[in-house]
C-alpha atoms as a PDB file:
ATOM      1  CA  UNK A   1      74.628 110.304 104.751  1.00  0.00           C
ATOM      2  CA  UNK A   2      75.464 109.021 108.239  1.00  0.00           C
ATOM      3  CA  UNK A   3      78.856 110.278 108.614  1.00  0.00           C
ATOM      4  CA  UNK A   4      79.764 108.884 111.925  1.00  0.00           C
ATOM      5  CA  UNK A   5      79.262 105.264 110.219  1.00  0.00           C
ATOM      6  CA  UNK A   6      81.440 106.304 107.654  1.00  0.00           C
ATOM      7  CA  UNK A   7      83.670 107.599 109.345  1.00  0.00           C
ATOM      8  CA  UNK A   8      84.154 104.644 111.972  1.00  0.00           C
ATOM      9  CA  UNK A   9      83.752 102.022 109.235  1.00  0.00           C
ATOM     10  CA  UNK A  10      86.664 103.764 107.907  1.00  0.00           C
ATOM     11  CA  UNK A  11      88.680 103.847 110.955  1.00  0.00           C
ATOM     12  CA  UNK A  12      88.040 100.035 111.435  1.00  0.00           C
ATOM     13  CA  UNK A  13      89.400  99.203 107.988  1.00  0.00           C
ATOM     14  CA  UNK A  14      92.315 101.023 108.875  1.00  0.00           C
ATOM     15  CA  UNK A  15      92.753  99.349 111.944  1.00  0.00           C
ATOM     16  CA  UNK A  16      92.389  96.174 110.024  1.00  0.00           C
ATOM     17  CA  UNK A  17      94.484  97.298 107.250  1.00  0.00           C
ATOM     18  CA  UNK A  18      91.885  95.852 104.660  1.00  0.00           C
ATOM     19  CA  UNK A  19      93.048  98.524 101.813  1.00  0.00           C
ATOM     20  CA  UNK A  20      89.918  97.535  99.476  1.00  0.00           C
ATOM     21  CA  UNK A  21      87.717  98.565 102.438  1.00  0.00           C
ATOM     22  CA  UNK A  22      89.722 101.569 102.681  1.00  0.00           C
ATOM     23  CA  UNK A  23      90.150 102.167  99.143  1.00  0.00           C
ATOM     24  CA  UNK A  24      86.091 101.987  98.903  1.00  0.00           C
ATOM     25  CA  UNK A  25      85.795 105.153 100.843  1.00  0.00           C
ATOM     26  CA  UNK A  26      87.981 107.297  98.037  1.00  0.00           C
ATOM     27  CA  UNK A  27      87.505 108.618  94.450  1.00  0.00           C
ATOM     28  CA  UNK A  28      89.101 106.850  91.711  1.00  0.00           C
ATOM     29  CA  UNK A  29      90.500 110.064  91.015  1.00  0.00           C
ATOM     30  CA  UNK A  30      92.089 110.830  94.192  1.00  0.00           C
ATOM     31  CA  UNK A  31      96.092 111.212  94.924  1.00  0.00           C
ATOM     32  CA  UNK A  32      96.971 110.650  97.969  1.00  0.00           C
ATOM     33  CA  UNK A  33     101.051 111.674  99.043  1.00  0.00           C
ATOM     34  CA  UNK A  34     102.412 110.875 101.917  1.00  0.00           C
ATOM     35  CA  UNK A  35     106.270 111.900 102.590  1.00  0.00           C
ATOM     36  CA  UNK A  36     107.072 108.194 104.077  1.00  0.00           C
ATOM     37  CA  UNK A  37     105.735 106.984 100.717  1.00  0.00           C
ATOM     38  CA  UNK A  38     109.245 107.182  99.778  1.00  0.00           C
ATOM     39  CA  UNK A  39     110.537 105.208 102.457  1.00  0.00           C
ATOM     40  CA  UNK A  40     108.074 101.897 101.395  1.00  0.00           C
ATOM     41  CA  UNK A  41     108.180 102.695  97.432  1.00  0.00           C
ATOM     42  CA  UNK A  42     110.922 100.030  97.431  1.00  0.00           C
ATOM     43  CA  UNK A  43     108.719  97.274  98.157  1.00  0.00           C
ATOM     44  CA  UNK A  44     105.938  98.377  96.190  1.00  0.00           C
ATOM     45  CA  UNK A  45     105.328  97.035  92.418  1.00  0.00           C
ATOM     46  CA  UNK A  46     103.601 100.264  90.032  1.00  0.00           C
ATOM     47  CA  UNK A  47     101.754  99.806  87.098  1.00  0.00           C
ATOM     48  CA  UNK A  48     102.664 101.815  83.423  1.00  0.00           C
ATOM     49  CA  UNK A  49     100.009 104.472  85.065  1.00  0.00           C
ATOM     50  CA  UNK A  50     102.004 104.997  88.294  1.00  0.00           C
ATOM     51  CA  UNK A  51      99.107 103.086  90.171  1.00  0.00           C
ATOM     52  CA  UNK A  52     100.143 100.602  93.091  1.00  0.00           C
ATOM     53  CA  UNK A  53      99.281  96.922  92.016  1.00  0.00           C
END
């Protein structure tokens, strides 16, 4: 594995806030928590699982 390609492909889909491209770099089994998650949970819409849709 190349991991300075990984790891700038994922810093440019951060930068470009393209969540699938970020999303491709996870598990599906991951959790991520993040203490402003609070903050933005208000304009988020969760599924029965808890997932972000």
């Amino acid at each position: 594995m190349d991991y300075g390609a990984f790891a700038q492909d994922w810093q440019d889909a951060w930068n470009f806030h393209d969540l699938t491209r970020i999303l491709s770099h996870y598990s599906d089994h991951i959790t991520y928590t993040n203490h402003r998650g609070v903050l933005a949970a208000e304009t988020l819409i969760f599924d029965a699982d808890g997932m972000v849709v």
